[in-house]
Protein backbone atom coordinates (compact mmCIF):
# COMPACT_ATOMS: atom_id res chain seq x y z
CA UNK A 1 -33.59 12.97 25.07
CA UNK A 2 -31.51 10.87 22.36
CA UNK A 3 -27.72 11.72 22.42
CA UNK A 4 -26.24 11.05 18.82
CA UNK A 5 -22.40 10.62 18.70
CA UNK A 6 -21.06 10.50 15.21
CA UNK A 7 -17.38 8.76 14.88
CA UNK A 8 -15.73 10.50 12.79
CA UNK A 9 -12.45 10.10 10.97
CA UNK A 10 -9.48 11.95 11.17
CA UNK A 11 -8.44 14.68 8.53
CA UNK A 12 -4.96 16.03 8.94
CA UNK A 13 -3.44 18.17 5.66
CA UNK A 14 -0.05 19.61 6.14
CA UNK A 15 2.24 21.54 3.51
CA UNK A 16 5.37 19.79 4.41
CA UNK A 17 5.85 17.90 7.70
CA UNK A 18 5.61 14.35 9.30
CA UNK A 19 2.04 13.26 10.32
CA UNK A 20 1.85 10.74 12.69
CA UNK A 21 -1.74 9.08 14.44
CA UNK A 22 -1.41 6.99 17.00
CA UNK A 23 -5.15 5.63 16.75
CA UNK A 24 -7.24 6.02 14.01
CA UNK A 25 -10.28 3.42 15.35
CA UNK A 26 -12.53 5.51 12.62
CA UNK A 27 -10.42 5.65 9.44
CA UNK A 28 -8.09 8.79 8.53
CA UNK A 29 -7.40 11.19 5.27
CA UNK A 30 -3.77 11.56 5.76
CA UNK A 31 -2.18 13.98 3.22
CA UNK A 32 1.84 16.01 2.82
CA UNK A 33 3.43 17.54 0.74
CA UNK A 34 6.51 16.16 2.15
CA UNK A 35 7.07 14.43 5.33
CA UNK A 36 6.44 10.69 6.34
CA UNK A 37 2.93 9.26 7.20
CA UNK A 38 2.61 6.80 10.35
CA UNK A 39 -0.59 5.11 11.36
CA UNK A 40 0.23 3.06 14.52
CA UNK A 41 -3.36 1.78 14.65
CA UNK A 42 -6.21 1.79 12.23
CA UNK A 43 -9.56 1.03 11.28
CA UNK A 44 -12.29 1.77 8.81
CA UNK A 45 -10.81 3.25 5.61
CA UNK A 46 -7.15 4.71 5.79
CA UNK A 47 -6.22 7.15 2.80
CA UNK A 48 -2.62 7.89 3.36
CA UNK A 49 -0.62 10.16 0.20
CA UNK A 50 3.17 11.93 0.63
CA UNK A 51 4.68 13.77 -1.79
CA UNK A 52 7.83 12.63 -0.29
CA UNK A 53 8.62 10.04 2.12
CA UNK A 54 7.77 6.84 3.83
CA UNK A 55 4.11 5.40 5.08
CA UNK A 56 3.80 3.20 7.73
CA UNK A 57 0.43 1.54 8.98
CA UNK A 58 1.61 -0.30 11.86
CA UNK A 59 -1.59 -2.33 12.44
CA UNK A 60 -4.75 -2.22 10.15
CA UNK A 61 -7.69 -3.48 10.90
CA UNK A 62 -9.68 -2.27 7.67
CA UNK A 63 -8.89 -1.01 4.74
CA UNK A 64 -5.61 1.38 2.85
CA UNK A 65 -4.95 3.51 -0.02
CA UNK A 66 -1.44 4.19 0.20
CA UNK A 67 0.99 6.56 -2.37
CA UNK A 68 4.16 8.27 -2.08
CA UNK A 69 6.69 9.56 -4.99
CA UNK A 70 9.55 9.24 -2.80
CA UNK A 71 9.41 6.44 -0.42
CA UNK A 72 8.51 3.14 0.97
CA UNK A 73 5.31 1.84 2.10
CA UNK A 74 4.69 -0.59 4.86
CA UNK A 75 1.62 -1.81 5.65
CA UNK A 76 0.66 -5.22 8.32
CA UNK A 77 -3.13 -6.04 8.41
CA UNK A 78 -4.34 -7.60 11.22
CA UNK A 79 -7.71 -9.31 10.55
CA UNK A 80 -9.58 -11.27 7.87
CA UNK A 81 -13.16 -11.38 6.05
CA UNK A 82 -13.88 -8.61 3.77
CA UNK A 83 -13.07 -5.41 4.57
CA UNK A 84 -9.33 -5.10 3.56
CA UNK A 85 -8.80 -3.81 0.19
CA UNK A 86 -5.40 -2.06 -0.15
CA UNK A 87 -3.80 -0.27 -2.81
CA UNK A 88 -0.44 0.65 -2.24
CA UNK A 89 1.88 2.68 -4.89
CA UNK A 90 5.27 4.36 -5.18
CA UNK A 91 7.85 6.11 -7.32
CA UNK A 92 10.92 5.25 -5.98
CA UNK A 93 10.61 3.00 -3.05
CA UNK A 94 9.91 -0.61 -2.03
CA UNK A 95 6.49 -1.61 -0.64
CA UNK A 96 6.22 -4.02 1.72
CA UNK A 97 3.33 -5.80 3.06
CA UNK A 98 2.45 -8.03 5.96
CA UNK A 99 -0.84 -10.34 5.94
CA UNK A 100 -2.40 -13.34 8.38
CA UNK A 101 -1.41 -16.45 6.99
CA UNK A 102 -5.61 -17.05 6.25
CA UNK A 103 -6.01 -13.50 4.23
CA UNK A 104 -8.59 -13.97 1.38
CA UNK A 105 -7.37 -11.99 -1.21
CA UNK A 106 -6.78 -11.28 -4.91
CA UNK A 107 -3.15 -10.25 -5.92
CA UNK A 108 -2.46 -7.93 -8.53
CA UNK A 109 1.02 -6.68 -8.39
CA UNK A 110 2.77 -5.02 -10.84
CA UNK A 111 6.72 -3.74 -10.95
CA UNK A 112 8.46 -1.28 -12.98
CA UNK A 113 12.24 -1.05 -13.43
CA UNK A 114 13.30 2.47 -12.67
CA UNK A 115 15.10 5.61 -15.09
CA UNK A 116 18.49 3.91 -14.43
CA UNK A 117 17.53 0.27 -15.90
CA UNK A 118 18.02 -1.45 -12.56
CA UNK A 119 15.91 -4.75 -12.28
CA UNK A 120 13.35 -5.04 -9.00
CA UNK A 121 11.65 -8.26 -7.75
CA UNK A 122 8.30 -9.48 -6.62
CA UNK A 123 8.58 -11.39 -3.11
CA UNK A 124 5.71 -13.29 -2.24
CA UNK A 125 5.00 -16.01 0.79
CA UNK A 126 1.46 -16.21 -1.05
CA UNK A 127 1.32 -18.27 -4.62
CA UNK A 128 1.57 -15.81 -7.26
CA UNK A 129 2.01 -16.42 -10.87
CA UNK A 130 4.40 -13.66 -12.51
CA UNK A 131 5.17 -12.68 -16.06
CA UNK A 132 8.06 -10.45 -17.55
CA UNK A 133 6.50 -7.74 -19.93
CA UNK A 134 8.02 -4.79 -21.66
CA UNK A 135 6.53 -1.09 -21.89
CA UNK A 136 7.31 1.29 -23.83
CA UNK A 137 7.79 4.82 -23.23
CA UNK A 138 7.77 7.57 -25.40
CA UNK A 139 11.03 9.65 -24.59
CA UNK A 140 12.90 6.65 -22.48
CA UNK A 141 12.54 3.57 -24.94
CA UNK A 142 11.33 0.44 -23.22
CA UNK A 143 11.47 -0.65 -19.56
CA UNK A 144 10.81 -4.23 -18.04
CA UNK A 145 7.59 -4.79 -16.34
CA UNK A 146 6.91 -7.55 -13.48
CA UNK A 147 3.18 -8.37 -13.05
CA UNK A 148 2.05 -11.17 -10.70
CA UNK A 149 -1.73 -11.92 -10.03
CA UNK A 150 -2.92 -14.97 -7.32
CA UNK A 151 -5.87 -15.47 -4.91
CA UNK A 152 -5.61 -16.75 -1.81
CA UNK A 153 -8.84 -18.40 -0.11
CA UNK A 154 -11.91 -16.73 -1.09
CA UNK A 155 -10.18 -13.59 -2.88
CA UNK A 156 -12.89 -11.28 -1.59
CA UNK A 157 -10.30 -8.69 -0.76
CA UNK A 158 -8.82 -6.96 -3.27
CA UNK A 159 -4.60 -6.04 -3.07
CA UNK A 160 -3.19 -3.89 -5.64
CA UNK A 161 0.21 -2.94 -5.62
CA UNK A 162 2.64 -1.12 -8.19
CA UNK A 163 5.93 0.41 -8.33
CA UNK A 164 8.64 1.77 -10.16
CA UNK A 165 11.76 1.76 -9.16
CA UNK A 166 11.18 -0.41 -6.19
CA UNK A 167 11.15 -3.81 -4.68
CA UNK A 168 7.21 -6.01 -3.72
CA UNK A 169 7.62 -8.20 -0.80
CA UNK A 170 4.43 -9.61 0.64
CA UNK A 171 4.76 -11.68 3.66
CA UNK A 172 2.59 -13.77 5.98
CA UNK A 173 2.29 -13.40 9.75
């Protein structure tokens, strides 16, 4: 007789509430409609989304999609080869993200000033070039864009990050 043991990830959907995983060796599909997100340690393929507050992925050791409309994200990877693409947004909050000093990856980071005109910065202990755009929108006028793109080593992983109305700072470990 074979046993088969399938690893699964974990699903948790809540209304309004805080979800927080203390392991998630398999990946997770984290979603509220209000409450913060923690991840204390991941794996695999991590989809975390709030409504309205903050996500936090302690340590990941695989991949992140990561988006909130009223918070900040924080994310530190641990690990590097292929296998961490992230892409992190928010409306409203800073993002913050923590790397190995040796992460292969291609930047592309882009920051929006919010409603109220006040200017946010990209922060990055990796080379990044950055350019100052304009966009324009329909019933607010124009707002001042930050982009910055770089690669570090071989660029196999891919980082996208955006925000408006919030601060980038990418650091290395």
């Amino acid at each position: 007789m074979t046993a088969i043991i399938f690893l699964a990830a974990i699903h948790m959907f809540r209304m309004g509430g805080d979800i927080r995983v203390p392991d998630a060796p398999h990946g997770a599909w984290l979603h509220t409609m209000g409450g913060d997100i923690v991840v204390e340690r991941g794996a695999g393929a991590i989809v975390a989304k709030t409504m309205g507050g903050n996500i936090d992925i302690d340590s990941l050791r695989g991949s992140a999609e990561a988006g909130t409309m009223g918070g900040e994200i924080r994310v530190s990877v641990d690990g590097n080869g292929p296998g961490h693409n992230l892409d992190l947004s928010s409306l409203g909050g800073d993002i913050e993200l923590t790397l190995p000093a040796n992460f292969d990856g291609n930047f592309d980071i882009a920051v929006e000033e919010g409603e109220h005109g006040s200017l946010h910065h990209i922060t990055s202990d990796f080379p990044l070039s950055v350019r100052d755009s304009t966009r324009w929108h329909f019933f607010e006028g124009s707002r001042i864009v930050h982009a910055a793109s770089g690669r570090s080593g071989s660029g196999v992983n891919r980082v996208h990050i955006s925000t408006i109305g919030g601060n980038v700072t990418i650091r290395k470990k």
